[in-house]
C-alpha atoms as a PDB file:
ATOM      1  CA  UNK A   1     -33.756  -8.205  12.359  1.00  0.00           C
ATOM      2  CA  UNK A   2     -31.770  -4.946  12.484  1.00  0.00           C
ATOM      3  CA  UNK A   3     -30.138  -3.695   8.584  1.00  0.00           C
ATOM      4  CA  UNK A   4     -28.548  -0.891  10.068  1.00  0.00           C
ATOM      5  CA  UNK A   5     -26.538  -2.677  12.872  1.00  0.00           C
ATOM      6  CA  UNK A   6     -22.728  -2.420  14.030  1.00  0.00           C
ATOM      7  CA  UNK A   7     -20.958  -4.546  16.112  1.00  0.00           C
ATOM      8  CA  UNK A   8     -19.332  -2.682  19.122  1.00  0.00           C
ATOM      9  CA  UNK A   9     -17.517  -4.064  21.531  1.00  0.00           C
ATOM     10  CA  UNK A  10     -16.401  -2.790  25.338  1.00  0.00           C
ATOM     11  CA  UNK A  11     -12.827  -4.410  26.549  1.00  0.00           C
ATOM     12  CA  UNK A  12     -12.889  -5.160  30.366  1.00  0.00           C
ATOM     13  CA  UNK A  13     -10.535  -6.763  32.456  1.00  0.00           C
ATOM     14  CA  UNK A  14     -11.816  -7.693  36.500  1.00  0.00           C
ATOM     15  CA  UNK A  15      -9.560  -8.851  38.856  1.00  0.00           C
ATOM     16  CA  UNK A  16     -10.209 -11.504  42.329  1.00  0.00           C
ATOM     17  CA  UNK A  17     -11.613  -8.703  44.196  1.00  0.00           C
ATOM     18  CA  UNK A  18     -14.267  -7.476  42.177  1.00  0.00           C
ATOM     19  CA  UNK A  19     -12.866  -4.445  40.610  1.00  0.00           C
ATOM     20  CA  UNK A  20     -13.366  -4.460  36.980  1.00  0.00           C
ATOM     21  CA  UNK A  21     -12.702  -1.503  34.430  1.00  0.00           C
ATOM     22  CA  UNK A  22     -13.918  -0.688  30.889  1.00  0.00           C
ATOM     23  CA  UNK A  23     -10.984   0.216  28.180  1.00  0.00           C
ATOM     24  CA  UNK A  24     -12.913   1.752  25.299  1.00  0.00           C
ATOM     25  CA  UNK A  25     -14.310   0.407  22.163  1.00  0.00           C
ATOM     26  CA  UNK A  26     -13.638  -1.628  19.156  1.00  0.00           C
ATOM     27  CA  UNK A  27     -15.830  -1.188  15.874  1.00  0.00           C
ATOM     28  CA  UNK A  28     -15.797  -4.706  14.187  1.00  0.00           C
ATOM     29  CA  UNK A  29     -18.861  -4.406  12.051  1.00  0.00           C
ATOM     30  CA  UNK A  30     -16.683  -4.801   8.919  1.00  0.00           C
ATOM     31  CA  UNK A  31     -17.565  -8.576   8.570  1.00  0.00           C
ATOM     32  CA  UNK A  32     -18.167 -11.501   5.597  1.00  0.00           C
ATOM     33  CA  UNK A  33     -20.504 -14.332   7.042  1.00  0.00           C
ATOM     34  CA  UNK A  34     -20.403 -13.543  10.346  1.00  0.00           C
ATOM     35  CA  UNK A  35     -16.407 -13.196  10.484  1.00  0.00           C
ATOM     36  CA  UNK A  36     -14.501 -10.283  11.374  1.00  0.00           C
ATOM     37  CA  UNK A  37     -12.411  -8.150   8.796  1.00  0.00           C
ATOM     38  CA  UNK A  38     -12.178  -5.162   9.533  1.00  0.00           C
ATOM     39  CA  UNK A  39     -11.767  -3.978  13.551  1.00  0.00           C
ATOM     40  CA  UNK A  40     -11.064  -0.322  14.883  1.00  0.00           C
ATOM     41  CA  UNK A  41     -10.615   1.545  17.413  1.00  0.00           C
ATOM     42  CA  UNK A  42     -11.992   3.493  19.694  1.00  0.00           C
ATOM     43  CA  UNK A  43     -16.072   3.077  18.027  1.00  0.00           C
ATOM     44  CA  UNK A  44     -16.472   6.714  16.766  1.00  0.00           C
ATOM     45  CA  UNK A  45     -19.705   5.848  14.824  1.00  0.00           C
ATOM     46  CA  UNK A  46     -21.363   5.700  18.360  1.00  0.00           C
ATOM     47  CA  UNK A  47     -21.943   8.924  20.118  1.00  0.00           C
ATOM     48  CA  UNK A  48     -20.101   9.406  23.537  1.00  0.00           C
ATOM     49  CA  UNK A  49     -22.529   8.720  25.973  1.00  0.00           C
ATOM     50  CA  UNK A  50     -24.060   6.479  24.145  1.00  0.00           C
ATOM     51  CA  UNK A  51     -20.161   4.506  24.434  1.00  0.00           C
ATOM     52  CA  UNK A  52     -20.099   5.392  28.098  1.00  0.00           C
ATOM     53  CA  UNK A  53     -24.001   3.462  29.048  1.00  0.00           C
ATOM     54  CA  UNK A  54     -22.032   0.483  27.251  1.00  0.00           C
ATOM     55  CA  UNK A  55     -19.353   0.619  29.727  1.00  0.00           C
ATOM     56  CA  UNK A  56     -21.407   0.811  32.461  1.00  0.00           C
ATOM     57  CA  UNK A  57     -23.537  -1.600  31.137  1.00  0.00           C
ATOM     58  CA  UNK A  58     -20.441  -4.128  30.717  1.00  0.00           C
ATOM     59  CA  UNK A  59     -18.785  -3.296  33.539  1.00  0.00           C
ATOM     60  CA  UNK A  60     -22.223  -3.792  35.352  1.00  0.00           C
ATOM     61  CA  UNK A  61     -22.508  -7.544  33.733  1.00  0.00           C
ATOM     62  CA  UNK A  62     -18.636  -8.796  34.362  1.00  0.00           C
ATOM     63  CA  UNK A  63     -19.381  -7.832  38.250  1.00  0.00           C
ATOM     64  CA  UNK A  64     -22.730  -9.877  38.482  1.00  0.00           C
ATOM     65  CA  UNK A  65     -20.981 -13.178  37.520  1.00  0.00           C
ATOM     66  CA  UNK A  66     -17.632 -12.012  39.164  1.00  0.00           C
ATOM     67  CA  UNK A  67     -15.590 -12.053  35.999  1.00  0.00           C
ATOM     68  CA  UNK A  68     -11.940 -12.330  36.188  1.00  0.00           C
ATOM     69  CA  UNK A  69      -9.237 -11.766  33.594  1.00  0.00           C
ATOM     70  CA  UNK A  70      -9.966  -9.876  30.223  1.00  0.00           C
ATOM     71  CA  UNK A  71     -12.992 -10.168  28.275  1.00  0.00           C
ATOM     72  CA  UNK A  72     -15.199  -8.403  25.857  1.00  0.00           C
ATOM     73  CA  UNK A  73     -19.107  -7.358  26.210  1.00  0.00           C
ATOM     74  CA  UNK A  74     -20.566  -7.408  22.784  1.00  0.00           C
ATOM     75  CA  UNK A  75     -23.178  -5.156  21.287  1.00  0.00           C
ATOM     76  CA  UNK A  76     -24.879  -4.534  18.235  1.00  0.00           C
ATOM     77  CA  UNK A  77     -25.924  -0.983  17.854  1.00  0.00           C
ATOM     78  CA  UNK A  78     -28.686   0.456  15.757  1.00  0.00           C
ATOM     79  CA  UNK A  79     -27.254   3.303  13.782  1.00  0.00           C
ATOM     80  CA  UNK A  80     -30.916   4.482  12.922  1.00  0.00           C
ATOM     81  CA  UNK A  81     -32.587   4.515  16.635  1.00  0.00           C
ATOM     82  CA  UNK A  82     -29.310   4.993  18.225  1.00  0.00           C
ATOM     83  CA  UNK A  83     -30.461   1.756  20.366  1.00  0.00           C
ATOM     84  CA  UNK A  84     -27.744  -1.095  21.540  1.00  0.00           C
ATOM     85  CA  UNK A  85     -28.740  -4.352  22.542  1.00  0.00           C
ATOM     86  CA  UNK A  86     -26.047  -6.857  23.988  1.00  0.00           C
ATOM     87  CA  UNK A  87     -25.052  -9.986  22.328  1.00  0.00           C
ATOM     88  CA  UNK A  88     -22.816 -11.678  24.966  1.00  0.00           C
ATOM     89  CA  UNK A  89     -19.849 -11.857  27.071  1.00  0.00           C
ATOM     90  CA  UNK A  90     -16.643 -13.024  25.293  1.00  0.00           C
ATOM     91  CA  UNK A  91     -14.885 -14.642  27.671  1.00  0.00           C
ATOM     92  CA  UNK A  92     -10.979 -14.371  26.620  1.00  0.00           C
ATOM     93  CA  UNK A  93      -8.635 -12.018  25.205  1.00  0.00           C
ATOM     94  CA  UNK A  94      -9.773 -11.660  21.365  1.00  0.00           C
ATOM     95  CA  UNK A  95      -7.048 -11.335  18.606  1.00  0.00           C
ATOM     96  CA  UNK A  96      -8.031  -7.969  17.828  1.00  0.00           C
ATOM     97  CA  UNK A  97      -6.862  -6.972  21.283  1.00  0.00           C
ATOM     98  CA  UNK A  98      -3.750  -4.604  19.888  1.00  0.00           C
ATOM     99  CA  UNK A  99      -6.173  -2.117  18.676  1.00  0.00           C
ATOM    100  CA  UNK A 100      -7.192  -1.187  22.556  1.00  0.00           C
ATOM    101  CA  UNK A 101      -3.329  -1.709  24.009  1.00  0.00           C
ATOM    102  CA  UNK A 102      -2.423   1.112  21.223  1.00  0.00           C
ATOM    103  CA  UNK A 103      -5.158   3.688  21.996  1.00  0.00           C
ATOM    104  CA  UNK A 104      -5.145   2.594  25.920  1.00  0.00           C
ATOM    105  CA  UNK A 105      -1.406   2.530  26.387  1.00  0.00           C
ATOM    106  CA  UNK A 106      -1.893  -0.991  28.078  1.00  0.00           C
ATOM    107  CA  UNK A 107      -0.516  -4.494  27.282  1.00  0.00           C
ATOM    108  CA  UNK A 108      -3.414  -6.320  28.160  1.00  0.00           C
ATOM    109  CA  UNK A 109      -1.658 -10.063  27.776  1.00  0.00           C
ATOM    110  CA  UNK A 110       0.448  -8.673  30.683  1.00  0.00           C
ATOM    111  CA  UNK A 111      -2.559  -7.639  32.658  1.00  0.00           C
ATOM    112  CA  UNK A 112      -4.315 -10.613  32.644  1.00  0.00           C
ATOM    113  CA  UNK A 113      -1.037 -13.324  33.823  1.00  0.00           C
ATOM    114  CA  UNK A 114      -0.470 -10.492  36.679  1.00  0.00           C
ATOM    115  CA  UNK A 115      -4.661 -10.974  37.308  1.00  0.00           C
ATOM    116  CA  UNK A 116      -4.364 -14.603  37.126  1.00  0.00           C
ATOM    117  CA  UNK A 117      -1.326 -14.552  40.004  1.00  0.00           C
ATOM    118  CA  UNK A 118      -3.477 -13.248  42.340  1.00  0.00           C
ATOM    119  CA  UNK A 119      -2.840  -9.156  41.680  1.00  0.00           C
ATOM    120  CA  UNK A 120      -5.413  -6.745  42.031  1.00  0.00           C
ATOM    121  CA  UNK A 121      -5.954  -3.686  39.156  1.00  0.00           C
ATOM    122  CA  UNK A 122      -4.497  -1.018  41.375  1.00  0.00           C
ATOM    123  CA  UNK A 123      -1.624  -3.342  41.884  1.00  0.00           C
ATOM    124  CA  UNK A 124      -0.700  -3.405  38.311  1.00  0.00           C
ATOM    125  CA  UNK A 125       1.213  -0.592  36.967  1.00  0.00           C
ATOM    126  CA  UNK A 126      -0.579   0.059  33.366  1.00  0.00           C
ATOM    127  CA  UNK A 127      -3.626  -0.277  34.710  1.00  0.00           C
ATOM    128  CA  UNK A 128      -2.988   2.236  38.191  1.00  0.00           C
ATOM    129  CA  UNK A 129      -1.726   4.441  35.424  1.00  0.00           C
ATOM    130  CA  UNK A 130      -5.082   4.501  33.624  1.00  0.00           C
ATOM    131  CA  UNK A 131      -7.387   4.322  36.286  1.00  0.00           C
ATOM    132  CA  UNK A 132      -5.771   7.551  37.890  1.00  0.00           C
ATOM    133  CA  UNK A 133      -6.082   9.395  34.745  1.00  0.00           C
ATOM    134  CA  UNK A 134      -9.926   8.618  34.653  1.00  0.00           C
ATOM    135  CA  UNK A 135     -10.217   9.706  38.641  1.00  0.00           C
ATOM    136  CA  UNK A 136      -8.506  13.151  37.572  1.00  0.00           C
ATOM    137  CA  UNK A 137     -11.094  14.129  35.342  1.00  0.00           C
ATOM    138  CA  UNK A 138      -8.457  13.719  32.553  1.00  0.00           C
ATOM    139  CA  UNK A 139      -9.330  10.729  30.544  1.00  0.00           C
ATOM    140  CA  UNK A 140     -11.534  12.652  28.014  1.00  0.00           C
ATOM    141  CA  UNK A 141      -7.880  14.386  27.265  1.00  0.00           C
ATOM    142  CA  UNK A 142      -5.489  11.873  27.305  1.00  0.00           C
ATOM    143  CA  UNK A 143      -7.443   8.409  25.930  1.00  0.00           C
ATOM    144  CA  UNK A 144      -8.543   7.067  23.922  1.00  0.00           C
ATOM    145  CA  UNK A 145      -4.843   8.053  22.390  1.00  0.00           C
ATOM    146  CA  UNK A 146      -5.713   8.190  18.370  1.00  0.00           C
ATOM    147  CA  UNK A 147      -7.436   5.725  15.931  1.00  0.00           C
ATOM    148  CA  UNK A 148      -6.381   2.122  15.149  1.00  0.00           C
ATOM    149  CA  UNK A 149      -7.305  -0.129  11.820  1.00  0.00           C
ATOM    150  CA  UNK A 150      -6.691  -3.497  11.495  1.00  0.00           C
ATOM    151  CA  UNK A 151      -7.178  -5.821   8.625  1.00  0.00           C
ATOM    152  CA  UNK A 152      -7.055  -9.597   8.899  1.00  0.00           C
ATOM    153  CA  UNK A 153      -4.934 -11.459   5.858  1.00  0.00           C
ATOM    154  CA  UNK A 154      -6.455 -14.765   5.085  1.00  0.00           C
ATOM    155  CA  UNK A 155      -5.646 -17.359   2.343  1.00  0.00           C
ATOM    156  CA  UNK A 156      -8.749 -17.322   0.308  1.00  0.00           C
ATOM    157  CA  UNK A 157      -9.792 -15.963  -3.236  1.00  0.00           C
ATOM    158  CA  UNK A 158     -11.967 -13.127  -2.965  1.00  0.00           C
ATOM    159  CA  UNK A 159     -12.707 -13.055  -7.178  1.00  0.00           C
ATOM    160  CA  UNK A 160     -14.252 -17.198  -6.674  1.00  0.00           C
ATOM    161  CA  UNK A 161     -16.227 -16.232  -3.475  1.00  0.00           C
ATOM    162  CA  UNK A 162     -13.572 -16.275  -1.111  1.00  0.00           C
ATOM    163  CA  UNK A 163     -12.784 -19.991  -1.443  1.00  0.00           C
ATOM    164  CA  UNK A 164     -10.075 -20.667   0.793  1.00  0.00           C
ATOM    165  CA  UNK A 165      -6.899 -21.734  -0.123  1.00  0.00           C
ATOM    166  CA  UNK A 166      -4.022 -24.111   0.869  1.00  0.00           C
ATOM    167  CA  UNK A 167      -0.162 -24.843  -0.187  1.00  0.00           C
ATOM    168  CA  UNK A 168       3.423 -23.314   0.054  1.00  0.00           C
ATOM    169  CA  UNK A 169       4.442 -19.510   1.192  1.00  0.00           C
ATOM    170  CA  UNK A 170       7.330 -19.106  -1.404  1.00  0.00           C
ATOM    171  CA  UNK A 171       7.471 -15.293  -0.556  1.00  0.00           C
ATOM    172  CA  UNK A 172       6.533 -12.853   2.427  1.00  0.00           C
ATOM    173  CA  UNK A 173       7.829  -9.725   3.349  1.00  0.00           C
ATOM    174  CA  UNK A 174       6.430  -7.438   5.403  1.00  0.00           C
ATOM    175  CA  UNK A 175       8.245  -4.683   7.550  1.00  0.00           C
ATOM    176  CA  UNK A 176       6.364  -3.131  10.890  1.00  0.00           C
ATOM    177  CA  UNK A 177       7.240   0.529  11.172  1.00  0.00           C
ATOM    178  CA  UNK A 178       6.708   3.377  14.105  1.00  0.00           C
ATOM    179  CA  UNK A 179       2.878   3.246  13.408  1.00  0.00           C
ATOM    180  CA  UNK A 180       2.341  -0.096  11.141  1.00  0.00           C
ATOM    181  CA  UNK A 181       2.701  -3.493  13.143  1.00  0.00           C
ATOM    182  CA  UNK A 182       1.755  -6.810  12.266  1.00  0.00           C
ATOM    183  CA  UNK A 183       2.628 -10.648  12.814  1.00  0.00           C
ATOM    184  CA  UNK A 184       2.110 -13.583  10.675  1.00  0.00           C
ATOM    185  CA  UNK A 185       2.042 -17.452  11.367  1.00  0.00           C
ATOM    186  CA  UNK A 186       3.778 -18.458   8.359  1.00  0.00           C
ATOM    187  CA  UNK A 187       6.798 -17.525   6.868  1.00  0.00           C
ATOM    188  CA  UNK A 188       8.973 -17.946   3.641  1.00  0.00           C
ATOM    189  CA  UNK A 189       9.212 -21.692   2.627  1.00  0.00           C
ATOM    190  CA  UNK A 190       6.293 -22.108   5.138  1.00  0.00           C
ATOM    191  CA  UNK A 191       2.717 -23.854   4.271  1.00  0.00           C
ATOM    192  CA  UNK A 192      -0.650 -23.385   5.309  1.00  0.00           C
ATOM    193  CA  UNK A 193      -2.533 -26.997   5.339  1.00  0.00           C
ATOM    194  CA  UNK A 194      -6.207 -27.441   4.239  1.00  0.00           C
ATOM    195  CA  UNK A 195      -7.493 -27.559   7.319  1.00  0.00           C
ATOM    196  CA  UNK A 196      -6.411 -24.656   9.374  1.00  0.00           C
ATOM    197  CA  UNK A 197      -8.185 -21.562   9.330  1.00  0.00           C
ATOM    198  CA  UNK A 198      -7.828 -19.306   6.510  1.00  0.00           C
ATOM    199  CA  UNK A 199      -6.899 -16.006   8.445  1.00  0.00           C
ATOM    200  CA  UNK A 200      -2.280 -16.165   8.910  1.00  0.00           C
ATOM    201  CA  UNK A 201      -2.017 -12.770   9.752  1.00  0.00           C
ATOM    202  CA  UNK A 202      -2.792  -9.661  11.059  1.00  0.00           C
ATOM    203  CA  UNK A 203      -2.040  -5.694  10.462  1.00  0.00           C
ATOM    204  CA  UNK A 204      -2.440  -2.567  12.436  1.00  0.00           C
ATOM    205  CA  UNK A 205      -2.031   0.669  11.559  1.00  0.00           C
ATOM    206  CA  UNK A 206      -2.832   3.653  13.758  1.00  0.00           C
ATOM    207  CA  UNK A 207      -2.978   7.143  13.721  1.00  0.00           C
ATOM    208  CA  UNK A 208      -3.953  10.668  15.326  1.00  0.00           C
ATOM    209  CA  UNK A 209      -7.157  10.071  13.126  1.00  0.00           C
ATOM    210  CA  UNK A 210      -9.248   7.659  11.378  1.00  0.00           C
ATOM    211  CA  UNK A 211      -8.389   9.506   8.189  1.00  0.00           C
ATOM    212  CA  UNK A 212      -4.535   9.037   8.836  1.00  0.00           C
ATOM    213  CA  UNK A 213      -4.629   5.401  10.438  1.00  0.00           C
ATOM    214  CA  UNK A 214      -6.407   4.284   6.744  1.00  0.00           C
ATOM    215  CA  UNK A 215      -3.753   5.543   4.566  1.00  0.00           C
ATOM    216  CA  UNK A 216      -1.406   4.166   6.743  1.00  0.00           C
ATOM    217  CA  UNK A 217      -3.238   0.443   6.320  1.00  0.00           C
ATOM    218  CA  UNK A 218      -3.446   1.303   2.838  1.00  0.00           C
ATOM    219  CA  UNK A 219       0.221   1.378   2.105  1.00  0.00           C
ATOM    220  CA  UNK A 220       1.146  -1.135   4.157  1.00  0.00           C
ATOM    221  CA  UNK A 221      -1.404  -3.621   2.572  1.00  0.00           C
ATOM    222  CA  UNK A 222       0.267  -2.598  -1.111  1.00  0.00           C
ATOM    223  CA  UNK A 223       3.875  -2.278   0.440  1.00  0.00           C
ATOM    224  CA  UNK A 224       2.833  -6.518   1.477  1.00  0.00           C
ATOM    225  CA  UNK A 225       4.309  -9.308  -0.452  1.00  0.00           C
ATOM    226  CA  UNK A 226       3.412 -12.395   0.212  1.00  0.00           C
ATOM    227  CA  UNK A 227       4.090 -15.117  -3.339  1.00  0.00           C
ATOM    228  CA  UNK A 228       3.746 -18.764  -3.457  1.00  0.00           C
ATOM    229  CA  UNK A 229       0.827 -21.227  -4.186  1.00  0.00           C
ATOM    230  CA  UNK A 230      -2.178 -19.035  -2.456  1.00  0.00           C
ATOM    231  CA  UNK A 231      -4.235 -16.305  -2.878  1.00  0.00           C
ATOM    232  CA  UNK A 232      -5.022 -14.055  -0.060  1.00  0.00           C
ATOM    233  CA  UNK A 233      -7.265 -11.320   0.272  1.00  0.00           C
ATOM    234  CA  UNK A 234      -4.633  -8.092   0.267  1.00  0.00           C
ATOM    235  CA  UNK A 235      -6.277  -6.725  -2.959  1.00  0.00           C
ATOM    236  CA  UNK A 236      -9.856  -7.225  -1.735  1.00  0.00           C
ATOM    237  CA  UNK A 237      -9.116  -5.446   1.173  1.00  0.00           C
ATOM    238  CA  UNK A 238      -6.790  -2.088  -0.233  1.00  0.00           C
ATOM    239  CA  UNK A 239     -10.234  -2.040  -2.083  1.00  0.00           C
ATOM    240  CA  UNK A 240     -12.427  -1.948   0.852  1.00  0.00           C
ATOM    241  CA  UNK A 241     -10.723   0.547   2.632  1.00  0.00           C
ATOM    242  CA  UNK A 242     -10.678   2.833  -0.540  1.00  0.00           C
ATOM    243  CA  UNK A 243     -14.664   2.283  -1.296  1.00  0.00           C
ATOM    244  CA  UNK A 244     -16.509   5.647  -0.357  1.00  0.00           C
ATOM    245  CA  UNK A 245     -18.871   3.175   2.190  1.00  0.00           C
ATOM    246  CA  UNK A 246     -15.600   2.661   4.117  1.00  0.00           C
ATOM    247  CA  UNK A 247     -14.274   6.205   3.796  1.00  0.00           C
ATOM    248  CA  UNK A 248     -17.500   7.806   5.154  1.00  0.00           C
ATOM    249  CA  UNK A 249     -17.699   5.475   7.837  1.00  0.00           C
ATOM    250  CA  UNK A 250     -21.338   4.327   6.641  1.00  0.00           C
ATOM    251  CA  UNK A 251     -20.901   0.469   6.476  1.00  0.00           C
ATOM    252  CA  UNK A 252     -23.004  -1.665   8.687  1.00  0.00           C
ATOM    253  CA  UNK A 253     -22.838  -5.906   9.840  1.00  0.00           C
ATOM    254  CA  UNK A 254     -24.252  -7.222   6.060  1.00  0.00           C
ATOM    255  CA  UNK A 255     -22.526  -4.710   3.728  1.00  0.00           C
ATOM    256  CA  UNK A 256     -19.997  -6.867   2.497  1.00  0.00           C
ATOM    257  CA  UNK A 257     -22.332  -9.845   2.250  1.00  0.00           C
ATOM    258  CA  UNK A 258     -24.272  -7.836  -0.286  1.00  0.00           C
ATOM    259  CA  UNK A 259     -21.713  -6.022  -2.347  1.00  0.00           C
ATOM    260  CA  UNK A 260     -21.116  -9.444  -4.407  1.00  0.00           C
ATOM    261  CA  UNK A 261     -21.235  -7.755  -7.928  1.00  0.00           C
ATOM    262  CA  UNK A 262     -19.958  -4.598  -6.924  1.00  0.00           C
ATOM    263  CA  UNK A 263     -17.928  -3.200  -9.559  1.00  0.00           C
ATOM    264  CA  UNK A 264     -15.326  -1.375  -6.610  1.00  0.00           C
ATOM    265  CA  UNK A 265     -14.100  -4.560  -5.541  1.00  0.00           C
ATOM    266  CA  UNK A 266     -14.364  -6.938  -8.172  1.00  0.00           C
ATOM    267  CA  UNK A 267     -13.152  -5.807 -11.253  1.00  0.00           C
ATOM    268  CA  UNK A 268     -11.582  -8.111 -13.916  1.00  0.00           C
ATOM    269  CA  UNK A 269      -8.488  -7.109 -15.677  1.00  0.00           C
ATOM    270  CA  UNK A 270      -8.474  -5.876 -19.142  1.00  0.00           C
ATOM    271  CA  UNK A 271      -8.053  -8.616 -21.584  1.00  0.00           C
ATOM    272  CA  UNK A 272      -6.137  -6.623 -23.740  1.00  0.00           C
ATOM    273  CA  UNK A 273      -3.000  -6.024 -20.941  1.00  0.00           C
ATOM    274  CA  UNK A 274      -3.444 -10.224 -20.101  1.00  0.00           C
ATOM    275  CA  UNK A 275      -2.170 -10.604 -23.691  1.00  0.00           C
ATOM    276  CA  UNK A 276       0.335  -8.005 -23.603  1.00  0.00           C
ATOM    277  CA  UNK A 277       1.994  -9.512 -20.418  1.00  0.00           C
ATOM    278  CA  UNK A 278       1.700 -12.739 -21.522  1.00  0.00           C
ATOM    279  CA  UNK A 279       3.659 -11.822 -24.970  1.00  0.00           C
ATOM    280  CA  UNK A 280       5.839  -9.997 -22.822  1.00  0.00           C
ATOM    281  CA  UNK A 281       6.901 -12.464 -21.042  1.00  0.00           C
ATOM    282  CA  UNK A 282       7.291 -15.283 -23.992  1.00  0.00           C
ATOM    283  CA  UNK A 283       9.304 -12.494 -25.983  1.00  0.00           C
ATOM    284  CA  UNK A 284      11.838 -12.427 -23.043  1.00  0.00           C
ATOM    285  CA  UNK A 285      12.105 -16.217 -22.653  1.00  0.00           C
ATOM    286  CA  UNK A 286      12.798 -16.277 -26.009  1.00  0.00           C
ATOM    287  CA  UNK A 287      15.385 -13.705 -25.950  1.00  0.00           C
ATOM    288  CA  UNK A 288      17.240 -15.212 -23.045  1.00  0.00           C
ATOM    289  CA  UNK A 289      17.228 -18.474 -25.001  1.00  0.00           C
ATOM    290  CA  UNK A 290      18.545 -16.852 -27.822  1.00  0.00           C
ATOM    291  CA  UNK A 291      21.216 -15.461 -26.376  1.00  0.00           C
ATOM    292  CA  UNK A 292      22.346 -18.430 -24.374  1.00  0.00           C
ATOM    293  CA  UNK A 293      22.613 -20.409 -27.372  1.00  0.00           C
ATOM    294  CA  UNK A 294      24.351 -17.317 -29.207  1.00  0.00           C
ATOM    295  CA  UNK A 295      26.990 -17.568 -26.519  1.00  0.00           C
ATOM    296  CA  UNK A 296      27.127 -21.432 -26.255  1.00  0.00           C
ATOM    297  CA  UNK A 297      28.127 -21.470 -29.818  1.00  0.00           C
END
């Protein structure tokens, strides 16, 4: 079993007459129980050619079965032995899916309906654009176009072991900016019921660098307000993406699965401040009650 592994993944899209292509790589190694958290783009941990003998590789696959539409060739890659052994063929267009359109300059949604009318690749325009920047020797220059984050926003309660949670969305405001976009499937006065799945939305923050796309996720995440009967995991994850495994790019498939007592993520509030904020808030009651009755009489 590897302890050093990372979950890479190679985008392709093949069309009716056999051409398939290879749009970079997404890091999603940033998991809890086997679930995705954490996904980026392009997968900088893995040296270049090493990224390049996984296109091939899943290019090579998708053509032996005659793929069509967009799909994903998984990977886990051994950070030690710089070995990468394939885990399967995902056949659909994954969620995570912005993080490629951003640093491939393709809607890939868009791609696939035009694939699925009968349209080859060099008939549709985002790809043709691509493709010729690759046969001029200039895709090294050009693509992968900067770094993309993305952070998934589930209803659970990372302090009770990410239990997930259920009831009313009183509150949520988020706004997308030039470089910060995101979508949600609830909104204000919404609910989330028992027994959907936990995950309601979805951030992505890019940037010329990795460096640069983080803060950007970073101040989104605390710039998110979302109030009502749940708990979701913003906090948990403004503290992931702050904890010097994330910032030096050293995490791996079970980190998070063993960081359970780790003091970076979970730390409780000081009683002390509890009982100030709780007097706080009594004294003002109070003091509102006061006065109304002041001015009733």
């Amino acid at each position: 079993m590897l302890k050093t592994a990372r979950h890479i993944e190679i985008q392709l899209i093949g069309d009716h007459f056999g051409n398939v292509i290879a749009l970079f790589s997404r890091d999603c190694s940033i998991q809890r129980r086997h679930q995705k958290i954490i996904e980026e783009a392009p997968a900088i941990i893995c040296p270049q050619h090493i990224l390049q003998a996984m296109e091939c590789g899943a290019i090579k696959i998708a053509k032996s079965v005659g793929y069509v539409g967009a799909g994903t060739v998984e990977y886990l890659y051994d950070i030690t032995t710089k070995e990468y052994f394939f885990l399967e063929l995902n056949p659909r267009l994954q969620v995570e899916h912005p993080c490629t359109e951003i640093i491939a300059n393709v809607n890939l949604p868009s791609c696939q309906l035009q694939v699925a009318i009968g349209k080859s690749l060099f008939e549709i325009e985002d790809l043709k654009n691509f493709m010729e920047s690759q046969k001029n020797g200039a895709k090294k220059e050009e693509f992968p176009k900067g770094h993309v984050i993305s952070a998934r926003i589930t209803a659970e309660s990372a302090e009770e072991g990410f239990r997930p949670c259920n009831g009313c969305v009183k509150q949520l405001n988020f706004h997308s900016s030039k470089n910060i976009w995101g979508y949600f499937s609830v909104h204000a006065e919404g609910k989330l019921h028992k027994y959907a799945d936990s995950q309601f939305g979805h951030l992505f923050s890019w940037g010329h660098t990795r460096e640069e796309a983080r803060k950007g996720m970073v101040l989104a995440l605390k710039e998110l307000s979302i109030h009502g009967e749940i708990r979701t995991t913003i906090d948990f994850l403004v503290s992931l993406m702050e904890h010097p495994i994330f910032l030096k790019n050293q995490s791996n498939t079970e980190w998070l699965d063993n960081i359970k007592n780790d003091s970076n993520f979970f730390t409780k509030p000081d009683i002390k401040v509890i009982i100030a904020c709780a007097a706080s808030c009594i004294g003002h009651q109070n003091f509102i009650k006061i006065t109304k009755d002041y001015e009733a009489a």
